[in-house]
PDB file of N, CA and C in Angstrom:
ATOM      1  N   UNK A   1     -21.838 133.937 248.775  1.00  0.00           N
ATOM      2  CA  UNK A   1     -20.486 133.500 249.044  1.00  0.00           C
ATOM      3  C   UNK A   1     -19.955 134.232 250.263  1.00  0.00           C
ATOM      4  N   UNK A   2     -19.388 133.264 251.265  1.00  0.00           N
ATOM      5  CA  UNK A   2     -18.964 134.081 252.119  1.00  0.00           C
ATOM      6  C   UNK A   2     -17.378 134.484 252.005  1.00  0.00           C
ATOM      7  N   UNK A   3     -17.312 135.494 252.606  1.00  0.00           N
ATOM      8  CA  UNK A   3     -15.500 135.614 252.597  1.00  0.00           C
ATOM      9  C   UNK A   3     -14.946 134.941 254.085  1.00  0.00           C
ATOM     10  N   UNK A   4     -14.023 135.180 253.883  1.00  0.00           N
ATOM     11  CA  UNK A   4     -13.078 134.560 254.753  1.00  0.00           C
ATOM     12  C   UNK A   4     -12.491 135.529 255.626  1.00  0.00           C
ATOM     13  N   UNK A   5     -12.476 135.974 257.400  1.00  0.00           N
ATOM     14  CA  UNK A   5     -11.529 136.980 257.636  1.00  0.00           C
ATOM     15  C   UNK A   5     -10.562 136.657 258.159  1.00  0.00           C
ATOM     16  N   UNK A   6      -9.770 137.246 258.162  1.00  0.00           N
ATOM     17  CA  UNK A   6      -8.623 136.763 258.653  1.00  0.00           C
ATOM     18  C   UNK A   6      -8.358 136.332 260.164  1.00  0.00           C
ATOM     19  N   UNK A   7      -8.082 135.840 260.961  1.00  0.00           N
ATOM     20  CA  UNK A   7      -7.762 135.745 262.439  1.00  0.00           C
ATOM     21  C   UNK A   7      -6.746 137.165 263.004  1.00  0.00           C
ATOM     22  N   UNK A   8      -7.357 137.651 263.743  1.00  0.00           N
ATOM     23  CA  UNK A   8      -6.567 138.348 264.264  1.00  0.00           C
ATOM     24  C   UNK A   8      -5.127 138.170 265.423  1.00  0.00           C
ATOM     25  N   UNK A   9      -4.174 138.010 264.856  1.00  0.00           N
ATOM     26  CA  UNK A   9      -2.968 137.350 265.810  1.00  0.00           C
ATOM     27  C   UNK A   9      -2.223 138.711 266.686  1.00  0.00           C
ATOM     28  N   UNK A  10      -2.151 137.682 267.632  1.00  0.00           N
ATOM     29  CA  UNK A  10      -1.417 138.890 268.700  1.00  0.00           C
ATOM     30  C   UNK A  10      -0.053 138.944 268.309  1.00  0.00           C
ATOM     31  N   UNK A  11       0.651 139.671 268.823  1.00  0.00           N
ATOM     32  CA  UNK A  11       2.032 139.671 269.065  1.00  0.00           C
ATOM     33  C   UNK A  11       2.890 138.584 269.394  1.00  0.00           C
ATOM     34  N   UNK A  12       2.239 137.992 270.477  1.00  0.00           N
ATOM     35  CA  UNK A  12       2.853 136.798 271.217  1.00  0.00           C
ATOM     36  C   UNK A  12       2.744 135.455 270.637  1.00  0.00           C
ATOM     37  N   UNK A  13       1.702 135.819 269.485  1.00  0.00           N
ATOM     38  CA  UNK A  13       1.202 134.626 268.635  1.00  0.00           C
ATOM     39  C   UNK A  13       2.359 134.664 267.121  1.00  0.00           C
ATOM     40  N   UNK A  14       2.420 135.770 267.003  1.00  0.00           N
ATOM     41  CA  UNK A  14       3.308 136.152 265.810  1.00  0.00           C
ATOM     42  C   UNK A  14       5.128 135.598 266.108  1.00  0.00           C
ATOM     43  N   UNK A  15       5.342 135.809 267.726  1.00  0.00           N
ATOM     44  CA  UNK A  15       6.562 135.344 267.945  1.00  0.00           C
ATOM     45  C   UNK A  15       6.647 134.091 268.098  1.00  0.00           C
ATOM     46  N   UNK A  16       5.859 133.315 268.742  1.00  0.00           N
ATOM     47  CA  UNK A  16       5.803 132.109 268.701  1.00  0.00           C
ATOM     48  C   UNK A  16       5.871 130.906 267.387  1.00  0.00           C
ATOM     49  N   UNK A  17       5.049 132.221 266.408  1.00  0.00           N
ATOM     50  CA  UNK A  17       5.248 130.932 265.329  1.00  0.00           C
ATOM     51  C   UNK A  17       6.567 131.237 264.340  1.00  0.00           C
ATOM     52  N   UNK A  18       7.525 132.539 265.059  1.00  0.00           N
ATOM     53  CA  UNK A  18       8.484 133.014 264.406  1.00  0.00           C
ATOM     54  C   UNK A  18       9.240 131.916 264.705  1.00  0.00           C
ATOM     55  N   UNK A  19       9.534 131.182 265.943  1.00  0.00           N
ATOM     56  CA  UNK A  19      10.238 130.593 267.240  1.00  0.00           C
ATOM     57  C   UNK A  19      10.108 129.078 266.255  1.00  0.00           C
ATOM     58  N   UNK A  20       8.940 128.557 265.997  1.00  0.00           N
ATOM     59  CA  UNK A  20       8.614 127.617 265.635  1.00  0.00           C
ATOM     60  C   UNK A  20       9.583 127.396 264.168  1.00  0.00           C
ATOM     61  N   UNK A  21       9.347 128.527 263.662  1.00  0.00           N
ATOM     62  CA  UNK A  21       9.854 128.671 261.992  1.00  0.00           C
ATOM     63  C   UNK A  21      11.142 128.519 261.891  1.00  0.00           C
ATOM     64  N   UNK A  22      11.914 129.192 263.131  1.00  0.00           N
ATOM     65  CA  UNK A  22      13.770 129.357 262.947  1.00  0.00           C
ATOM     66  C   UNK A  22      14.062 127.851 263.764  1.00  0.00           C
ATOM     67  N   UNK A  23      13.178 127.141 264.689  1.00  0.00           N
ATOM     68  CA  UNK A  23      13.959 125.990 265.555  1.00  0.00           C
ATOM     69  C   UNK A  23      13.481 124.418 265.255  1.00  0.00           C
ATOM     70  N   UNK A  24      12.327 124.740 264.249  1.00  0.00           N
ATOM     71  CA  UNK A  24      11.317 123.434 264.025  1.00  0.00           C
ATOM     72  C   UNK A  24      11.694 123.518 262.395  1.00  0.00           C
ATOM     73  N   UNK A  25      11.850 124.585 261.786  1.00  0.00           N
ATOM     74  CA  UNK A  25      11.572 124.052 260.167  1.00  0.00           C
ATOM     75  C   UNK A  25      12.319 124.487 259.412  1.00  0.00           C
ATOM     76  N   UNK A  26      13.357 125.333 259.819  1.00  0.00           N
ATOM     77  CA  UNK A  26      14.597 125.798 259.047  1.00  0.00           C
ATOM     78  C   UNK A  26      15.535 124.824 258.769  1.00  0.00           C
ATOM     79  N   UNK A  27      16.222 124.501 257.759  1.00  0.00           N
ATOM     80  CA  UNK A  27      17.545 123.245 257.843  1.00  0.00           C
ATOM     81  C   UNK A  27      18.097 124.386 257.783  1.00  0.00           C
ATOM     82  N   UNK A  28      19.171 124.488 259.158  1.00  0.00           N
ATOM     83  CA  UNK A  28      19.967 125.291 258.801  1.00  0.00           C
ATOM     84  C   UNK A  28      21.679 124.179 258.263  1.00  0.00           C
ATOM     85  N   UNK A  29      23.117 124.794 257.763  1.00  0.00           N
ATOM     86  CA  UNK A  29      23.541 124.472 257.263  1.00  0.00           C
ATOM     87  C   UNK A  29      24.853 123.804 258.456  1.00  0.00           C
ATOM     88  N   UNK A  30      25.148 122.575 257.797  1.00  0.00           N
ATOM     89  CA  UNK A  30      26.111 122.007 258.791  1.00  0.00           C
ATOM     90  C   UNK A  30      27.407 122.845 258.849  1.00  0.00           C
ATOM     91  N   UNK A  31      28.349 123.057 260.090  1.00  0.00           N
ATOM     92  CA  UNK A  31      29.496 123.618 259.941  1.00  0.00           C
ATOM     93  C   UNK A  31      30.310 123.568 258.850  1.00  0.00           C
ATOM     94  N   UNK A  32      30.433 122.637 258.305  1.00  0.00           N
ATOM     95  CA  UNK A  32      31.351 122.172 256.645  1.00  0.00           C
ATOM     96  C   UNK A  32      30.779 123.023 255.808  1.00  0.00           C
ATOM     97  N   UNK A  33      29.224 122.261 255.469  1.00  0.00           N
ATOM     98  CA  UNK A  33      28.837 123.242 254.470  1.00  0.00           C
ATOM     99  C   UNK A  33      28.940 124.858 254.690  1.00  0.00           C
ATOM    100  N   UNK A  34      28.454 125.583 255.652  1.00  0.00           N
ATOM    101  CA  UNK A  34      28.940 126.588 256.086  1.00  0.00           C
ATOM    102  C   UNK A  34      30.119 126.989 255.737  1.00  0.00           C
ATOM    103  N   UNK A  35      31.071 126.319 255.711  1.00  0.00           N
ATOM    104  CA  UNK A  35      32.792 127.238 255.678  1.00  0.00           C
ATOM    105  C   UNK A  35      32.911 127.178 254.319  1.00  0.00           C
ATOM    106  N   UNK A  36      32.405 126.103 253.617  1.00  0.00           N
ATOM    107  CA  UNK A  36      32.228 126.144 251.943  1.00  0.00           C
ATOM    108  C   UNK A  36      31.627 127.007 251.299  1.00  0.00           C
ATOM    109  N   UNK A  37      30.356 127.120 252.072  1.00  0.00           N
ATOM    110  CA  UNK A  37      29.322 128.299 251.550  1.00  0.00           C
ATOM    111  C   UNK A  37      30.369 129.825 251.112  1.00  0.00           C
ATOM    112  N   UNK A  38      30.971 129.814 252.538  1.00  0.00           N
ATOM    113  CA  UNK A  38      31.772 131.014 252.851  1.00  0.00           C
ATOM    114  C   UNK A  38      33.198 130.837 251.903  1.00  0.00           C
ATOM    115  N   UNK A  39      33.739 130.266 252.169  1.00  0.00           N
ATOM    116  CA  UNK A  39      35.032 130.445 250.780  1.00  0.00           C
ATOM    117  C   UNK A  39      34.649 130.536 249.360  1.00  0.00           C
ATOM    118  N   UNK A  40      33.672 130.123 249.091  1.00  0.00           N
ATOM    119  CA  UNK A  40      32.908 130.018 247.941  1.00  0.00           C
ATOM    120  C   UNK A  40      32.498 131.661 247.427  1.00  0.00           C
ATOM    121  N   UNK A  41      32.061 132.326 248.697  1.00  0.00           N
ATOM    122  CA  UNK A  41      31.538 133.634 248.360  1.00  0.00           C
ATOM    123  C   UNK A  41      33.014 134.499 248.640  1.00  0.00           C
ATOM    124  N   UNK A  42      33.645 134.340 249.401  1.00  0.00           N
ATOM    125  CA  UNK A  42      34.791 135.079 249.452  1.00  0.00           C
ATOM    126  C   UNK A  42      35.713 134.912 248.098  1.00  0.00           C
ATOM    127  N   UNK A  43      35.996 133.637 247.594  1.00  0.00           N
ATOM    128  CA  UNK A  43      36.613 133.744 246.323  1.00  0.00           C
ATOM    129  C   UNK A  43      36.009 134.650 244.827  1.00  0.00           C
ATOM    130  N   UNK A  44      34.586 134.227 245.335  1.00  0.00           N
ATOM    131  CA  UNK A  44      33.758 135.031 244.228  1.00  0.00           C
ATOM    132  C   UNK A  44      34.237 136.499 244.465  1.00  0.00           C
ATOM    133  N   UNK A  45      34.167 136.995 245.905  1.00  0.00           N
ATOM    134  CA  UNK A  45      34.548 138.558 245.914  1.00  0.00           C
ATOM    135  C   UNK A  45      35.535 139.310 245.348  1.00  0.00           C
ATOM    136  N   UNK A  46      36.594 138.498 246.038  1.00  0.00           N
ATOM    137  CA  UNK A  46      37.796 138.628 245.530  1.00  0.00           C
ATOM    138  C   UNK A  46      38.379 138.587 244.407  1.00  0.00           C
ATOM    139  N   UNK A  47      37.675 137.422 243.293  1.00  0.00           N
ATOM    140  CA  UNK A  47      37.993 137.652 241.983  1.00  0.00           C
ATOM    141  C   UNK A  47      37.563 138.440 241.528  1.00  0.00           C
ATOM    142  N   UNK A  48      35.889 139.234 241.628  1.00  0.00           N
ATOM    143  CA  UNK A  48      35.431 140.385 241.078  1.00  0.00           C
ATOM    144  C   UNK A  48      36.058 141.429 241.655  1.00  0.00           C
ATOM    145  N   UNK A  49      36.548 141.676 242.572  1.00  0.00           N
ATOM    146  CA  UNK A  49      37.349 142.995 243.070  1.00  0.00           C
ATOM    147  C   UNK A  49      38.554 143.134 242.245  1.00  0.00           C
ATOM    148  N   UNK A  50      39.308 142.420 242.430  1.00  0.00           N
ATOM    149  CA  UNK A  50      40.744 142.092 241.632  1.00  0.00           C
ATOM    150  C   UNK A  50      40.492 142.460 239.928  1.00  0.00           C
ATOM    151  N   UNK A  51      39.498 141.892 239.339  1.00  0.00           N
ATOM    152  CA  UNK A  51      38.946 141.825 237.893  1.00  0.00           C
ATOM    153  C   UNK A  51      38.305 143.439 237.733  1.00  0.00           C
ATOM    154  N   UNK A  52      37.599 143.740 238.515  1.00  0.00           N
ATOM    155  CA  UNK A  52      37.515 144.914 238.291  1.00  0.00           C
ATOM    156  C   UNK A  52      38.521 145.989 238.549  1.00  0.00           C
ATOM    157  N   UNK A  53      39.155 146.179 239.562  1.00  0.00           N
ATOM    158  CA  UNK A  53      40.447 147.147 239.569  1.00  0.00           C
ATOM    159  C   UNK A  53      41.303 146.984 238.760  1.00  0.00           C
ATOM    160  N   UNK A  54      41.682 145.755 238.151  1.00  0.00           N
ATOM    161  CA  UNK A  54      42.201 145.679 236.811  1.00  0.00           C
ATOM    162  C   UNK A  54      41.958 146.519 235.958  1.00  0.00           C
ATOM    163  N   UNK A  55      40.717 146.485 235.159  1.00  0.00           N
ATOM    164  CA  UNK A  55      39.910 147.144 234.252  1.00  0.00           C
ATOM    165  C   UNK A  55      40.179 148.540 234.639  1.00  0.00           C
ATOM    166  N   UNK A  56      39.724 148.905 235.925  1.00  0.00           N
ATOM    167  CA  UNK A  56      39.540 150.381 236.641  1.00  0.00           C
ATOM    168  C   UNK A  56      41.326 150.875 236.328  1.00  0.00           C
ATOM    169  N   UNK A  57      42.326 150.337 236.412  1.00  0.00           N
ATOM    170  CA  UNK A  57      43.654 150.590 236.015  1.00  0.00           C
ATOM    171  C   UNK A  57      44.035 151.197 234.488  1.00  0.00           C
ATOM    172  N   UNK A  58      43.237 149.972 234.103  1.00  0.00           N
ATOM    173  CA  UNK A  58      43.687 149.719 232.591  1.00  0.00           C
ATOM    174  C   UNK A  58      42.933 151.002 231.966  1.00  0.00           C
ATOM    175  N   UNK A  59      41.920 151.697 232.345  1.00  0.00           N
ATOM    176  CA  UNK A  59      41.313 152.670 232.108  1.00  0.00           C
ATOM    177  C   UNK A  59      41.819 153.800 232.336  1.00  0.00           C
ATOM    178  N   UNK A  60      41.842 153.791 233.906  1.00  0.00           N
ATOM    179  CA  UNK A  60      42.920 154.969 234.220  1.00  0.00           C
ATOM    180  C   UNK A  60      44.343 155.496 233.464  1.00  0.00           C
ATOM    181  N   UNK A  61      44.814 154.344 233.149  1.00  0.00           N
ATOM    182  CA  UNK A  61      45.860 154.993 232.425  1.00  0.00           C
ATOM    183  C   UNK A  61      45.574 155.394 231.273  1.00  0.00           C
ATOM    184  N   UNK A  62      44.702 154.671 230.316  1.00  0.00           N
ATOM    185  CA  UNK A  62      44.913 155.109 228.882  1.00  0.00           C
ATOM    186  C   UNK A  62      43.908 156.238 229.426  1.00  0.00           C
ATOM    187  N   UNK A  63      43.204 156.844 230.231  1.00  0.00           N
ATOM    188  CA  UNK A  63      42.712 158.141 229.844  1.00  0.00           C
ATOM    189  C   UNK A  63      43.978 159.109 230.231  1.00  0.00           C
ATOM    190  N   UNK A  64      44.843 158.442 231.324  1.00  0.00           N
ATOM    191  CA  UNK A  64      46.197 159.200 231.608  1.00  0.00           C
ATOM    192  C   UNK A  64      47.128 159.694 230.407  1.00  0.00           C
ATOM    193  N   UNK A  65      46.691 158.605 229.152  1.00  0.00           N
ATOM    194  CA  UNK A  65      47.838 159.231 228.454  1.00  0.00           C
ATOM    195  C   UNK A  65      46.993 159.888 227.073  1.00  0.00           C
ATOM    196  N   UNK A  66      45.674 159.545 226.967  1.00  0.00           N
ATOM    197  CA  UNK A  66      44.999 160.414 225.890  1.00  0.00           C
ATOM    198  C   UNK A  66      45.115 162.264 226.601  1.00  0.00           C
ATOM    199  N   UNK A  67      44.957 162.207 228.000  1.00  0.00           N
ATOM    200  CA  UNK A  67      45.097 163.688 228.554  1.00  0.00           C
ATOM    201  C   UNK A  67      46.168 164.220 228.354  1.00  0.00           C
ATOM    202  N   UNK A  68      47.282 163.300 228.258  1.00  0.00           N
ATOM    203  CA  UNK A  68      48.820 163.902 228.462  1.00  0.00           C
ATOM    204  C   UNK A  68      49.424 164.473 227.183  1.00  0.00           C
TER     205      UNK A  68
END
């Protein structure tokens, strides 16, 4: 059985098929979808920030007043 070796690729071969990968075969996302993508993740942030400093409050105090 023989094996198989690998091809040895240059540098210039490695960028090229980088070039190929980001301009030939990526879908990248239309402007719309894009700004959706993005409010989508910003609302997500924002509710977990908000939801958690809540909690982080609601904590803070009752250890504020078990200390006091």
């Amino acid at each position: 059985m023989q094996s198989v070796k690998p091809r040895k690729e240059s540098f210039k071969d490695f960028l090229r098929g980088v070039w190929i990968e980001l301009t030939k075969r990526v879908i990248w996302p239309t402007p719309k979808q894009l700004w959706n993508y993005t409010v989508v993740v910003l609302t997500f942030v924002i509710f977990w920030a908000v939801y958690i400093g809540l909690w982080d409050m609601l904590f803070a105090r009752g250890l504020e007043a078990i200390v006091k």
